[in-house]
N, C-alpha and C. Protein backbone atom coordinates (compact mmCIF):
# COMPACT_ATOMS: atom_id res chain seq x y z
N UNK A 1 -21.53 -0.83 35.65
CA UNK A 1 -20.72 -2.01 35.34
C UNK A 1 -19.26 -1.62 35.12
N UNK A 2 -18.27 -2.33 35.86
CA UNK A 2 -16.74 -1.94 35.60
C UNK A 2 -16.34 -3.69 34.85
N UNK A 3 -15.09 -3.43 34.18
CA UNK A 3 -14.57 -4.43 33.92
C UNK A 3 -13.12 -4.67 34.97
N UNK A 4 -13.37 -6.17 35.52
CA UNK A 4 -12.12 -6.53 36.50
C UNK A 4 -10.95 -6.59 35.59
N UNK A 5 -9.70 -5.99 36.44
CA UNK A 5 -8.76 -6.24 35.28
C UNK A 5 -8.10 -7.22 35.53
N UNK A 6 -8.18 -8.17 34.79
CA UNK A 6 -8.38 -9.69 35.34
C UNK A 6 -6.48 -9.48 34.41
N UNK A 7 -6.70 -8.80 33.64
CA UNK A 7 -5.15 -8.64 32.29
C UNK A 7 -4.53 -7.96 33.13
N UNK A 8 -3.14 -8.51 33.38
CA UNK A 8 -1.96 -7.10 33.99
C UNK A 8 -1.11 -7.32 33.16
N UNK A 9 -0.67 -6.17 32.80
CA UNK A 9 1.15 -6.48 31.56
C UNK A 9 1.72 -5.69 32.53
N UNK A 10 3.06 -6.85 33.02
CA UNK A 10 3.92 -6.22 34.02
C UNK A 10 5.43 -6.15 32.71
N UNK A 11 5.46 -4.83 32.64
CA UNK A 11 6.60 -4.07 32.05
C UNK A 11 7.51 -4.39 32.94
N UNK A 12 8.42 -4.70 32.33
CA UNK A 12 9.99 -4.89 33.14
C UNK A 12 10.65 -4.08 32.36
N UNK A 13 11.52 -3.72 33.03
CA UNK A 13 12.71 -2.83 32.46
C UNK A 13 13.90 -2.45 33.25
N UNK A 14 14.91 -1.99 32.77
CA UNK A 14 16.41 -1.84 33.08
C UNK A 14 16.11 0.05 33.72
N UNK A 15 16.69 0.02 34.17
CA UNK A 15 16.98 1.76 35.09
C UNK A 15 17.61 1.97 33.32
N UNK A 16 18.00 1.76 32.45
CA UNK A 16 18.44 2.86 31.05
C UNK A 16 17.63 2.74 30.06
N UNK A 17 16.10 2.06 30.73
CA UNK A 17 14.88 2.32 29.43
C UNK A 17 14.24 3.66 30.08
N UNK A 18 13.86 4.51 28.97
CA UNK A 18 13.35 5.57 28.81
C UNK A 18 12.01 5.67 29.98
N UNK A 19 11.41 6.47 30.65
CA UNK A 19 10.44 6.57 31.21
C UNK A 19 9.42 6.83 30.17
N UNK A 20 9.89 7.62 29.27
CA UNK A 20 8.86 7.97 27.80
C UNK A 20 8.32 6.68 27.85
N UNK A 21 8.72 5.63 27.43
CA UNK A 21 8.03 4.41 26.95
C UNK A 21 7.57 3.82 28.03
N UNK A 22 7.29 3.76 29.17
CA UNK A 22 6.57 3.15 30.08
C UNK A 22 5.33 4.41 29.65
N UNK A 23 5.06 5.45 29.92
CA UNK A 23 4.43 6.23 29.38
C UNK A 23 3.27 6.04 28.31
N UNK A 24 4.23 6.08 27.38
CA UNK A 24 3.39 5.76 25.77
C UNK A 24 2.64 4.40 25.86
N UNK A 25 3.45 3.42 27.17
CA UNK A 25 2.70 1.81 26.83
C UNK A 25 1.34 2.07 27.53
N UNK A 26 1.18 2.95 28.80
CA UNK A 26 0.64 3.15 29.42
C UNK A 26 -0.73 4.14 28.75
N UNK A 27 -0.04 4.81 28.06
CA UNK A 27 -1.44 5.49 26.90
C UNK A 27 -1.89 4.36 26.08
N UNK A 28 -1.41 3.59 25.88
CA UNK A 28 -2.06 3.04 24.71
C UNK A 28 -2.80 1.89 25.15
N UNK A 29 -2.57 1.33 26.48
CA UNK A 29 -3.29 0.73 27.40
C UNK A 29 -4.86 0.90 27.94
N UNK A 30 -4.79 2.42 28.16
CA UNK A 30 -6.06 2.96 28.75
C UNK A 30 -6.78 2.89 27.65
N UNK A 31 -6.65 2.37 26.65
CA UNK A 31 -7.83 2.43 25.37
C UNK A 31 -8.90 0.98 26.07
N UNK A 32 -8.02 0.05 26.65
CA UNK A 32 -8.43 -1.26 27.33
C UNK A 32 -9.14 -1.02 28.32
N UNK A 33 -10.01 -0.64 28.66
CA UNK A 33 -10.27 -0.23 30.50
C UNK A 33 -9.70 -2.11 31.42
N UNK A 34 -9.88 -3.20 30.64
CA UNK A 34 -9.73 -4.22 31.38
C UNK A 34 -8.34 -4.37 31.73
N UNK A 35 -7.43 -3.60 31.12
CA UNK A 35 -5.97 -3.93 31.21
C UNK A 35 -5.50 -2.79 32.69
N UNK A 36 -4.55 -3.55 33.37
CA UNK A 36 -3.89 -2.84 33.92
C UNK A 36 -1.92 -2.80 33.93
N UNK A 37 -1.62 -2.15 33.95
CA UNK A 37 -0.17 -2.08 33.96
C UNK A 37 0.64 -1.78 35.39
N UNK A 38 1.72 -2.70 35.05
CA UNK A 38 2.60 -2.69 36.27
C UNK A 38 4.18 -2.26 35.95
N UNK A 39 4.56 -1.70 36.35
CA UNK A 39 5.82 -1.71 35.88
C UNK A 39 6.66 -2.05 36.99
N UNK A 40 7.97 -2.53 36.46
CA UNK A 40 9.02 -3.68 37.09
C UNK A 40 10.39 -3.11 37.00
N UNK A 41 11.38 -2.56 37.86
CA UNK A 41 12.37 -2.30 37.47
C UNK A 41 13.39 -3.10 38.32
N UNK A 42 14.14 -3.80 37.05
CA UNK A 42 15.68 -4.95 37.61
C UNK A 42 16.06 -4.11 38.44
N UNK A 43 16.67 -4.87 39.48
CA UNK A 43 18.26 -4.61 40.32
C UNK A 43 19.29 -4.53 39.00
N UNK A 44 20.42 -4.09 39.76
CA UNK A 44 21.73 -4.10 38.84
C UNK A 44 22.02 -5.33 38.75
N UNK A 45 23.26 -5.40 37.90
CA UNK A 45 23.98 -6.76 37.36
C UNK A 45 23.62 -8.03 38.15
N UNK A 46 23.02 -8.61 37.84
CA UNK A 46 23.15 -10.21 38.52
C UNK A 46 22.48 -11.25 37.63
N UNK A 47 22.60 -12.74 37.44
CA UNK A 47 22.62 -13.79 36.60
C UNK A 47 21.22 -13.48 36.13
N UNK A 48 20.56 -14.21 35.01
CA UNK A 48 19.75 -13.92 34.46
C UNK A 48 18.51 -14.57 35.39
N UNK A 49 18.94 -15.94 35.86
CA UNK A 49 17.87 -16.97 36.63
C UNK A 49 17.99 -16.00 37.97
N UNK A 50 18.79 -15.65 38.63
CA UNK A 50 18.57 -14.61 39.78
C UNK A 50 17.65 -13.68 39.63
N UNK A 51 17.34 -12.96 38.46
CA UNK A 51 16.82 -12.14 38.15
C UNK A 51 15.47 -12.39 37.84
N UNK A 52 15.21 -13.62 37.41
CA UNK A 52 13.80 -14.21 37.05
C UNK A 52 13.24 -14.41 38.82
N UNK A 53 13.74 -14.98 39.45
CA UNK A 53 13.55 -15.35 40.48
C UNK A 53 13.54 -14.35 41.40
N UNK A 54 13.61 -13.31 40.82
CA UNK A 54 13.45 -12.33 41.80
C UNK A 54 12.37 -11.67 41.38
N UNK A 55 12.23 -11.84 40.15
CA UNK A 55 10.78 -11.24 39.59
C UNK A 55 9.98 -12.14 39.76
N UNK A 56 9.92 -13.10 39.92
CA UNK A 56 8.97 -14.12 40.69
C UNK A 56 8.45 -13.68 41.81
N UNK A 57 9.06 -13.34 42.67
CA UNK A 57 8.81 -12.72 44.11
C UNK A 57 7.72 -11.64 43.98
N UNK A 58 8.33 -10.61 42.65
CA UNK A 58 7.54 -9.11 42.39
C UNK A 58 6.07 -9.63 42.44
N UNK A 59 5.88 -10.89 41.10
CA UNK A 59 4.82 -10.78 40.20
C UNK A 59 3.92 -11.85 41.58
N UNK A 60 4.51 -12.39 42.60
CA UNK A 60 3.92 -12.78 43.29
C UNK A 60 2.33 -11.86 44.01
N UNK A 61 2.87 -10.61 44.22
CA UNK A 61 1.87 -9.44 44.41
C UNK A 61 1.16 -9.52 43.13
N UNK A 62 0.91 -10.02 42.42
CA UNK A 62 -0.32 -10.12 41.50
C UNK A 62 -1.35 -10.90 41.62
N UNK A 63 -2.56 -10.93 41.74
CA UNK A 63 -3.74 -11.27 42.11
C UNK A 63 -3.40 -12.77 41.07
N UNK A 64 -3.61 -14.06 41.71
CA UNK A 64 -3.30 -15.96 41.26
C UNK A 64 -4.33 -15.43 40.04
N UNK A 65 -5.95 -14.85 40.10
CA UNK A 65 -6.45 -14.94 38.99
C UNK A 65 -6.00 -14.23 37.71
N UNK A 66 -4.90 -13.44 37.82
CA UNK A 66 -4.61 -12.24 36.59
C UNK A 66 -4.40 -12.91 35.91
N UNK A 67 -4.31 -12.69 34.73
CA UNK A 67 -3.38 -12.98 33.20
C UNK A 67 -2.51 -12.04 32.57
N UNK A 68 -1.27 -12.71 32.81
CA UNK A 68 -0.05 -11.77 32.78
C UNK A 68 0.53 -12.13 31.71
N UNK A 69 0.46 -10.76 30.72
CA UNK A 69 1.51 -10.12 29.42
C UNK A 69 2.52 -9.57 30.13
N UNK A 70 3.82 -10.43 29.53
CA UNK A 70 5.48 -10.17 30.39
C UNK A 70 5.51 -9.04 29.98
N UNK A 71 6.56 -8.59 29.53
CA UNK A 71 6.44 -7.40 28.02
C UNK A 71 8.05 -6.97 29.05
N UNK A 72 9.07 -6.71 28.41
CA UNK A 72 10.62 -6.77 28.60
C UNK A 72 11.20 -6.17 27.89
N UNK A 73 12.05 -4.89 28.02
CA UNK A 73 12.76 -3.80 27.58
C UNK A 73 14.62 -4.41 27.72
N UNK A 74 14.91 -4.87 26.15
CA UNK A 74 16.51 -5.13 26.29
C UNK A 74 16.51 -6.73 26.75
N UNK A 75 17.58 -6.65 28.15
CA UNK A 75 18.07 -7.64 29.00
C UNK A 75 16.57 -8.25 29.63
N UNK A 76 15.67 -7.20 29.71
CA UNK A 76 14.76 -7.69 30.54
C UNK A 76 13.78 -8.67 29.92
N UNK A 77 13.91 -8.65 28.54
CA UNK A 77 13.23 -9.27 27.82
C UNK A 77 13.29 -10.32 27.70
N UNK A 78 14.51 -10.94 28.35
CA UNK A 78 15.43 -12.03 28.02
C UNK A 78 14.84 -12.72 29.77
N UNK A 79 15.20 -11.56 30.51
CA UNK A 79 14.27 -12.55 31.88
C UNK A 79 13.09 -12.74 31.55
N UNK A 80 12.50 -12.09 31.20
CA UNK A 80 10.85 -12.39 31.16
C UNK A 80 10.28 -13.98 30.78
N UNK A 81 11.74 -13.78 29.11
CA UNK A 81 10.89 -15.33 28.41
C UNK A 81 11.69 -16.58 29.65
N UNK A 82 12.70 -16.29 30.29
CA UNK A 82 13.36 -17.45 30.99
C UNK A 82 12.31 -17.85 32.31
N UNK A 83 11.42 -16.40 32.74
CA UNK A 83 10.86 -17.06 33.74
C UNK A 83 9.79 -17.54 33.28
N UNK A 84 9.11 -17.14 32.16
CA UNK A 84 8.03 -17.90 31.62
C UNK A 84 8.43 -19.52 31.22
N UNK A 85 9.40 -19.52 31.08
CA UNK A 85 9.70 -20.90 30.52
C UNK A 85 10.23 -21.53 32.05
N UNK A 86 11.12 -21.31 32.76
CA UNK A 86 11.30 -22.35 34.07
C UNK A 86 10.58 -22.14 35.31
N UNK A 87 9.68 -21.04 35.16
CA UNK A 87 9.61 -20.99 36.23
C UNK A 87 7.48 -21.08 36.24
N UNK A 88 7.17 -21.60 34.98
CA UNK A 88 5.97 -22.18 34.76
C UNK A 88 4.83 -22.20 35.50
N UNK A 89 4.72 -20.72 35.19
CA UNK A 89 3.70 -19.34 36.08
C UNK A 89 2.54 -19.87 35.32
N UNK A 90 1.47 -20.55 35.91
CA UNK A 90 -0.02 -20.77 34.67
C UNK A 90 -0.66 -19.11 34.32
N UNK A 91 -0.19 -18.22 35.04
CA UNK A 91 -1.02 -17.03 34.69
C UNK A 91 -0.66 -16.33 33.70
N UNK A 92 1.17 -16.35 32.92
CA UNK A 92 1.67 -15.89 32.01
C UNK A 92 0.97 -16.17 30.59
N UNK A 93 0.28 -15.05 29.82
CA UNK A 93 -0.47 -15.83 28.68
C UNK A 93 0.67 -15.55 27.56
N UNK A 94 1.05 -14.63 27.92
CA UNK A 94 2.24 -14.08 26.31
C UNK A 94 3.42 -13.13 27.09
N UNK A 95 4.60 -13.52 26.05
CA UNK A 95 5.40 -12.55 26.70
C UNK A 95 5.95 -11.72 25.24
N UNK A 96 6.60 -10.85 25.80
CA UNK A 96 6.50 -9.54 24.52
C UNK A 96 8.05 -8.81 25.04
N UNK A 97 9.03 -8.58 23.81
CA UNK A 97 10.38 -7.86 24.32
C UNK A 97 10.71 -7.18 23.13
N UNK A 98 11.19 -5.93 23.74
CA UNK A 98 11.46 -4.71 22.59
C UNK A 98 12.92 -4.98 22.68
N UNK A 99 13.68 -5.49 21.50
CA UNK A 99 14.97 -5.02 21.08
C UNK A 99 16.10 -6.08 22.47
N UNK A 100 15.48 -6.88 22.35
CA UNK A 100 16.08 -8.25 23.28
C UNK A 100 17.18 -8.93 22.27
N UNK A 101 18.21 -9.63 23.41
CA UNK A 101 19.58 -10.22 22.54
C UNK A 101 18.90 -11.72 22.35
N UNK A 102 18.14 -12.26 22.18
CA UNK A 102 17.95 -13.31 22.14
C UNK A 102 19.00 -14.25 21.27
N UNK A 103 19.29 -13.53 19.61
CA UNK A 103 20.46 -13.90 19.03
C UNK A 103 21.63 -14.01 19.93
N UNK A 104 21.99 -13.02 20.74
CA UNK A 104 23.23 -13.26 21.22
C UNK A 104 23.92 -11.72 20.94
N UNK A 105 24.50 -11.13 21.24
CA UNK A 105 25.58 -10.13 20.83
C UNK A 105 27.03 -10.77 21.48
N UNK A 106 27.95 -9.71 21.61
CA UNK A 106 29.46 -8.99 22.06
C UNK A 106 29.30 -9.53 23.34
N UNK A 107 30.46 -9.66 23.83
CA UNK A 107 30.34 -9.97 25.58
C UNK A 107 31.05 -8.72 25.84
N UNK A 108 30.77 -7.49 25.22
CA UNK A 108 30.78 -6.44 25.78
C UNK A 108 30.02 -6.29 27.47
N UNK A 109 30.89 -6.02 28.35
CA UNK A 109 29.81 -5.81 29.49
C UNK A 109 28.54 -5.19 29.96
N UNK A 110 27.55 -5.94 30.14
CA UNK A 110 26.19 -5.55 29.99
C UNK A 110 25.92 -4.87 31.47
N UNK A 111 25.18 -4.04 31.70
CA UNK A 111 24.65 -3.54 32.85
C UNK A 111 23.68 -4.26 33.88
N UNK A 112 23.10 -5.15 33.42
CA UNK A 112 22.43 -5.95 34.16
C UNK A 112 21.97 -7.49 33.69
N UNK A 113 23.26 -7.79 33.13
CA UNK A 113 23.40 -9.29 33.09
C UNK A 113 24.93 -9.71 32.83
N UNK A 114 25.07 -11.05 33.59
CA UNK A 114 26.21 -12.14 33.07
C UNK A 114 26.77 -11.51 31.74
N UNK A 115 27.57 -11.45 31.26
CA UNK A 115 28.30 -10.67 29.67
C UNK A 115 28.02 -12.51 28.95
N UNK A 116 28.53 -13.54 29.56
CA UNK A 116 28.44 -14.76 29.13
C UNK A 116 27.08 -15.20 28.76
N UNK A 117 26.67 -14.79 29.81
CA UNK A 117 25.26 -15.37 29.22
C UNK A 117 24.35 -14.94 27.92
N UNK A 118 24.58 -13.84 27.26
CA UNK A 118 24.24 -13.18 26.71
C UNK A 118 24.82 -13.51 25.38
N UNK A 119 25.86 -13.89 25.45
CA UNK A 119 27.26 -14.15 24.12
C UNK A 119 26.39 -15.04 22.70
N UNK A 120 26.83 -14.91 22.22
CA UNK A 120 26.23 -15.57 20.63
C UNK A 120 26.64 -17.15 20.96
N UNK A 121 25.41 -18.55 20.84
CA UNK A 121 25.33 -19.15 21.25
C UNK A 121 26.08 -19.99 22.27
N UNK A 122 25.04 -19.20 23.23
CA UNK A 122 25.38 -19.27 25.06
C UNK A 122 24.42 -20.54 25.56
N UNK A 123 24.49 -21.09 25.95
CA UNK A 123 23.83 -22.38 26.72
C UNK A 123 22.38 -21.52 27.49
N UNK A 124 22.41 -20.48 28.16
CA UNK A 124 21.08 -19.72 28.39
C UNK A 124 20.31 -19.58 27.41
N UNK A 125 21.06 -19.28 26.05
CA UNK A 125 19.98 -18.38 24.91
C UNK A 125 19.86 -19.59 24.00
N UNK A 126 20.41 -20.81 24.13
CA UNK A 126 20.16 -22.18 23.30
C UNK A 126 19.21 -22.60 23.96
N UNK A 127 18.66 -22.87 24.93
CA UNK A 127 17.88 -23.61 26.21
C UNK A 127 16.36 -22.51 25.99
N UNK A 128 16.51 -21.31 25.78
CA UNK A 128 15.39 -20.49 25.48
C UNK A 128 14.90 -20.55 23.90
N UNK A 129 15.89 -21.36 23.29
CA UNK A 129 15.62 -21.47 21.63
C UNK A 129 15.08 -22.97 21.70
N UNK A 130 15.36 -23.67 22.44
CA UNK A 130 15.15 -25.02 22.45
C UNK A 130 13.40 -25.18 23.13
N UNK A 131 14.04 -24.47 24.38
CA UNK A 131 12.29 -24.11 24.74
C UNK A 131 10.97 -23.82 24.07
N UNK A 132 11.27 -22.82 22.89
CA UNK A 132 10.50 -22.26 22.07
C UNK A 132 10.01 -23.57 21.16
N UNK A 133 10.95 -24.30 20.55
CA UNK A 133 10.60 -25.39 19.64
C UNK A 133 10.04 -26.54 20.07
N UNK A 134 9.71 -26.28 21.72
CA UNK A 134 9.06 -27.84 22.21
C UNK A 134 7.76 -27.28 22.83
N UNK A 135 7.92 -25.49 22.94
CA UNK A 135 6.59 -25.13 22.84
C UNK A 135 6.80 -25.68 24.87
N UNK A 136 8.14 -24.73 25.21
CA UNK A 136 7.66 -24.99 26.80
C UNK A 136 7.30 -23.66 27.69
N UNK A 137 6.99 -22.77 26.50
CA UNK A 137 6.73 -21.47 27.01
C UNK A 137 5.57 -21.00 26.20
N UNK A 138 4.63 -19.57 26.75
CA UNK A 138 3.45 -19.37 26.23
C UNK A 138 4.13 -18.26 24.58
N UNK A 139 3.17 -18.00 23.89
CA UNK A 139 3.44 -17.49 22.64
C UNK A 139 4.51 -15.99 22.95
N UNK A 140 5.46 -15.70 22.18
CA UNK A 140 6.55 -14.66 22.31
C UNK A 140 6.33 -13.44 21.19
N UNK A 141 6.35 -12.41 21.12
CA UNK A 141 6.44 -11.42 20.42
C UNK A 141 7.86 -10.87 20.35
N UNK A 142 8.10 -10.31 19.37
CA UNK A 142 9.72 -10.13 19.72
C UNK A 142 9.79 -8.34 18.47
N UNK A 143 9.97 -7.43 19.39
CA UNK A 143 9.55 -5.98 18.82
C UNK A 143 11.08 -5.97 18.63
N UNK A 144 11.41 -5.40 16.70
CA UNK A 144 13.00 -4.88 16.90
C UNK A 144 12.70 -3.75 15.94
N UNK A 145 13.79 -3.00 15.83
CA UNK A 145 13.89 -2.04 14.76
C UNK A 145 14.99 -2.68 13.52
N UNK A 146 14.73 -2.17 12.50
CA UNK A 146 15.60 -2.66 10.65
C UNK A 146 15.25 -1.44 10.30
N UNK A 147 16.64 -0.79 9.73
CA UNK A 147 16.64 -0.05 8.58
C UNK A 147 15.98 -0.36 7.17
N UNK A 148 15.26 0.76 6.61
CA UNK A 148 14.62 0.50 5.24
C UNK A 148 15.52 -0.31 4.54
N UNK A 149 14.99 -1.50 3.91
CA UNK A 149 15.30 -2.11 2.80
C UNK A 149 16.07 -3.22 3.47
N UNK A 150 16.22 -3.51 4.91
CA UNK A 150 17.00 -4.68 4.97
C UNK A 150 15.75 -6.17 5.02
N UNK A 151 16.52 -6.93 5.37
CA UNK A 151 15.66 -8.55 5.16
C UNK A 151 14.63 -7.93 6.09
N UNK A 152 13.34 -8.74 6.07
CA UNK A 152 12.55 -8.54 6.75
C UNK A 152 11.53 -10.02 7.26
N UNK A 153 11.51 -10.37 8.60
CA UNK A 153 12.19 -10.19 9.41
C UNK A 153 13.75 -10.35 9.57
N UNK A 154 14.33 -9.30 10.26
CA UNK A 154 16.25 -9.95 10.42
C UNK A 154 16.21 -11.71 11.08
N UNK A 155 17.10 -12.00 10.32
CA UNK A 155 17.21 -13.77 9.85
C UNK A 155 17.60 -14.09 11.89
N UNK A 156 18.29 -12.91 12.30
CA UNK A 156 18.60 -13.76 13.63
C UNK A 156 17.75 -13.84 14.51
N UNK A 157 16.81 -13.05 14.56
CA UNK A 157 15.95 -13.00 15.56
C UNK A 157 15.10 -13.91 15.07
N UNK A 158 14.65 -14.45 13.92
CA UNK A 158 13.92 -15.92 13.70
C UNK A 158 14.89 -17.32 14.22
N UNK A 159 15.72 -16.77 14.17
CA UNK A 159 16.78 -18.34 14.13
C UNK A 159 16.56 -18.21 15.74
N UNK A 160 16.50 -17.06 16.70
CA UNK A 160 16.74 -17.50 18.47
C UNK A 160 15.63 -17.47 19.02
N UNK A 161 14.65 -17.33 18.58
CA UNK A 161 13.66 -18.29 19.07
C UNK A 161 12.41 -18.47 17.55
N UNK A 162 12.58 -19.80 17.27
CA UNK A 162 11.73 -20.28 16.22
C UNK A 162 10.48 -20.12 15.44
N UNK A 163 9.69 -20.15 17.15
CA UNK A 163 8.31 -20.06 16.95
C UNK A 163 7.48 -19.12 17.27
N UNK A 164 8.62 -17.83 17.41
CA UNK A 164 7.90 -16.73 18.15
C UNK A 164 7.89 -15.38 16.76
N UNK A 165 6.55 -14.62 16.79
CA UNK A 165 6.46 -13.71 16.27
C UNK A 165 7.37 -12.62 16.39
N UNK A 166 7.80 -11.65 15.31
CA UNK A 166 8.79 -10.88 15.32
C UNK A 166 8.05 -9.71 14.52
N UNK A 167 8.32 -8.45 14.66
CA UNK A 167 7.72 -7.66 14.65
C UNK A 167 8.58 -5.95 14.29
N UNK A 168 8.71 -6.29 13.02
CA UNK A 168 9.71 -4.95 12.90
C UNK A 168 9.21 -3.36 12.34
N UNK A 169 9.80 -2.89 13.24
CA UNK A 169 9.32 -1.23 13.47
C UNK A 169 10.50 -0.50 11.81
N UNK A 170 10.29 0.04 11.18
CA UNK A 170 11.07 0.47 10.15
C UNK A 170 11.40 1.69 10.44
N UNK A 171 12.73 1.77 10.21
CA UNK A 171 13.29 3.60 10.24
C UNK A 171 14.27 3.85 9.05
N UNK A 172 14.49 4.89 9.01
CA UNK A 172 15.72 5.49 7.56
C UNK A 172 17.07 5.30 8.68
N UNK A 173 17.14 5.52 9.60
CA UNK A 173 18.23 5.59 9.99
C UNK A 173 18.12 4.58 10.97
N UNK A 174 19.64 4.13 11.63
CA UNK A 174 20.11 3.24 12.82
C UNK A 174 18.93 3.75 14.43
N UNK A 175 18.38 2.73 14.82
CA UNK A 175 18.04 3.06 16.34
C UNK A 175 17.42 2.09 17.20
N UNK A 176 16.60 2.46 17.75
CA UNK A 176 16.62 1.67 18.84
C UNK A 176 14.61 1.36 19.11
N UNK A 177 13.75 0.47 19.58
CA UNK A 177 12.67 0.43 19.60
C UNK A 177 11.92 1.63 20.79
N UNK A 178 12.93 1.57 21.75
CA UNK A 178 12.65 2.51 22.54
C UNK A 178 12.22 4.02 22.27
N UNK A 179 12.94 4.59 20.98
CA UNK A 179 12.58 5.57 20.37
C UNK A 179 11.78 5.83 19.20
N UNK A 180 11.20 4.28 18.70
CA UNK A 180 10.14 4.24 17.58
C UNK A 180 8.89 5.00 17.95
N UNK A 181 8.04 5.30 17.16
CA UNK A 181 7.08 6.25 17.67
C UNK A 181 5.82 4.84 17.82
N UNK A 182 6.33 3.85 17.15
CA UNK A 182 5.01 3.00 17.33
C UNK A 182 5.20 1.83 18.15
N UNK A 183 6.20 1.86 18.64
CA UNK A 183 6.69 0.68 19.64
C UNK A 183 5.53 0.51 20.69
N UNK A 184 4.67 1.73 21.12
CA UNK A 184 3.97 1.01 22.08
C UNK A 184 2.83 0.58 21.43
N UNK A 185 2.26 1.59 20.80
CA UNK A 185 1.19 0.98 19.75
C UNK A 185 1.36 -0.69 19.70
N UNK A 186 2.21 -1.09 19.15
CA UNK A 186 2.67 -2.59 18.35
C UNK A 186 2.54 -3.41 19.82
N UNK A 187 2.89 -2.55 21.08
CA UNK A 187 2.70 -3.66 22.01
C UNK A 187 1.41 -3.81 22.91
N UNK A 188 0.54 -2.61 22.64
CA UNK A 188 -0.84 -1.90 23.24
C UNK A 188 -1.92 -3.16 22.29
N UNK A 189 -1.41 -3.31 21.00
CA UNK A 189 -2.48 -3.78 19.78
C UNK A 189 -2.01 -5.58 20.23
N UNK A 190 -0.95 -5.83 20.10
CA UNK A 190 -0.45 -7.29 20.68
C UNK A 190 -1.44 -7.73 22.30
N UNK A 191 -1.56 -6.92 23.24
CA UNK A 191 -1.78 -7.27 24.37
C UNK A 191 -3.81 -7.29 24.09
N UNK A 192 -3.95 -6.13 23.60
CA UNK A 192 -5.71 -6.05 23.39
C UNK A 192 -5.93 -7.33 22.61
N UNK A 193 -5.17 -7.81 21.78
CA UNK A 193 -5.57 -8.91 20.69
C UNK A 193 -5.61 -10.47 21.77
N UNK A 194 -4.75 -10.28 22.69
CA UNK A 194 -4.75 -11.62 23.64
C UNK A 194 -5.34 -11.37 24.68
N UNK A 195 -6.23 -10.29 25.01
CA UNK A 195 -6.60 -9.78 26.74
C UNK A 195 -8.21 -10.32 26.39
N UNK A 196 -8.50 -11.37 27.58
CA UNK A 196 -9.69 -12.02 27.69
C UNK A 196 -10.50 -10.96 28.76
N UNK A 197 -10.47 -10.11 29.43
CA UNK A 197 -11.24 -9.58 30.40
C UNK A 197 -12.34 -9.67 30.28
N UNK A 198 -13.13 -10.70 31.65
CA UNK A 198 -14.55 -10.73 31.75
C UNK A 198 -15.06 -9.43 32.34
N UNK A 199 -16.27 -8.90 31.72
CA UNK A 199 -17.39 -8.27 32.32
C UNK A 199 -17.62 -8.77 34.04
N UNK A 200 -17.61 -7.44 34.80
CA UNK A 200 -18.19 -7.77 36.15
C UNK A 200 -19.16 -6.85 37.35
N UNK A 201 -19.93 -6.87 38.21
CA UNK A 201 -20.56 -5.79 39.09
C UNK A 201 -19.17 -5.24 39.56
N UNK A 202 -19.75 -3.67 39.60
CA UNK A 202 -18.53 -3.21 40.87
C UNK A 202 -19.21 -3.74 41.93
């Protein structure tokens, strides 16, 4: 008896996320035999809906029956929830992003998005907050890192999207989720907790 992997978590990510962490997500996966993993890597700079829509195309090569965990590194995290929300994939069950601007930052220039779109309340990242509160997208996880002793969860990442779980990794010092040691864990235990995989003959 094998189990079909009816679950795919297609990892997206930017060419400046670590290969380590596709890695580690990928160990902590195989504990699932029903899960399979895909990984997704953006083109350079282009609009955020370009970018969904182009991952539309990717996730098209996924079998209509899968059930797809987004799961989004940074910028990518930010496409993931936009194509789950406009572009109203029935196979998307949850989407999941490590260390995503959803708040908004700097219009410092980003590597693979609009600098505008990204900006502290931007008409993209209001429309993905608005989305969340009418409940036009499937459930969100939202992985960040906080230094010991600050608020918990950080107040902005509740305020940009409402209704979505947030999930903070603790360190003594400043960093990044990419280098938490439990970041994949937190997203390995998130995906097993929502992965329906039926039993099947090989």
């Amino acid at each position: 008896m094998k189990r079909a992997a009816l679950d795919v978590v297609a990892f997206v990510r930017g060419t400046d996320a670590p290969n380590t962490l596709t890695a580690s997500i990928r160990t902590e996966l195989e504990q699932h035999s029903g899960v399979r993993l895909v990984e997704i890597v953006l083109p350079s700079a282009r609009p955020i809906a370009t970018l969904a829509t182009w991952l539309r195309e990717h996730l098209s090569e996924i079998p209509v029956a899968a059930r797809l965990h987004l799961v989004g590194h940074g910028e990518a995290g930010v496409v993931c929830r936009y194509y789950a929300q406009h572009h109203r994939d029935g196979r998307v069950l949850q989407t999941i992003s490590l260390e995503s601007p959803f708040g908004g930052r700097s219009t410092t220039a980003s590597p693979r998005a609009e600098p505008e779109e990204l900006a502290v309340g931007s008409p993209l990242l209001r429309s993905l907050a608005l989305g969340a509160r009418r409940s036009l997208a499937p459930p969100h996880l939202s992985v960040v890192v906080g230094t010991e002793g600050a608020l918990n969860p950080p107040q902005q990442h509740l305020d940009a999207l409402p209704t979505a779980d947030v999930a903070v990794l603790r360190r003594r010092s400043p960093g990044n989720a990419t280098d938490h040691p439990t970041a994949a864990r937190v997203v390995g235990q998130r995906v097993r907790c929502h992965a329906t995989t039926d039993p099947m003959t090989a």
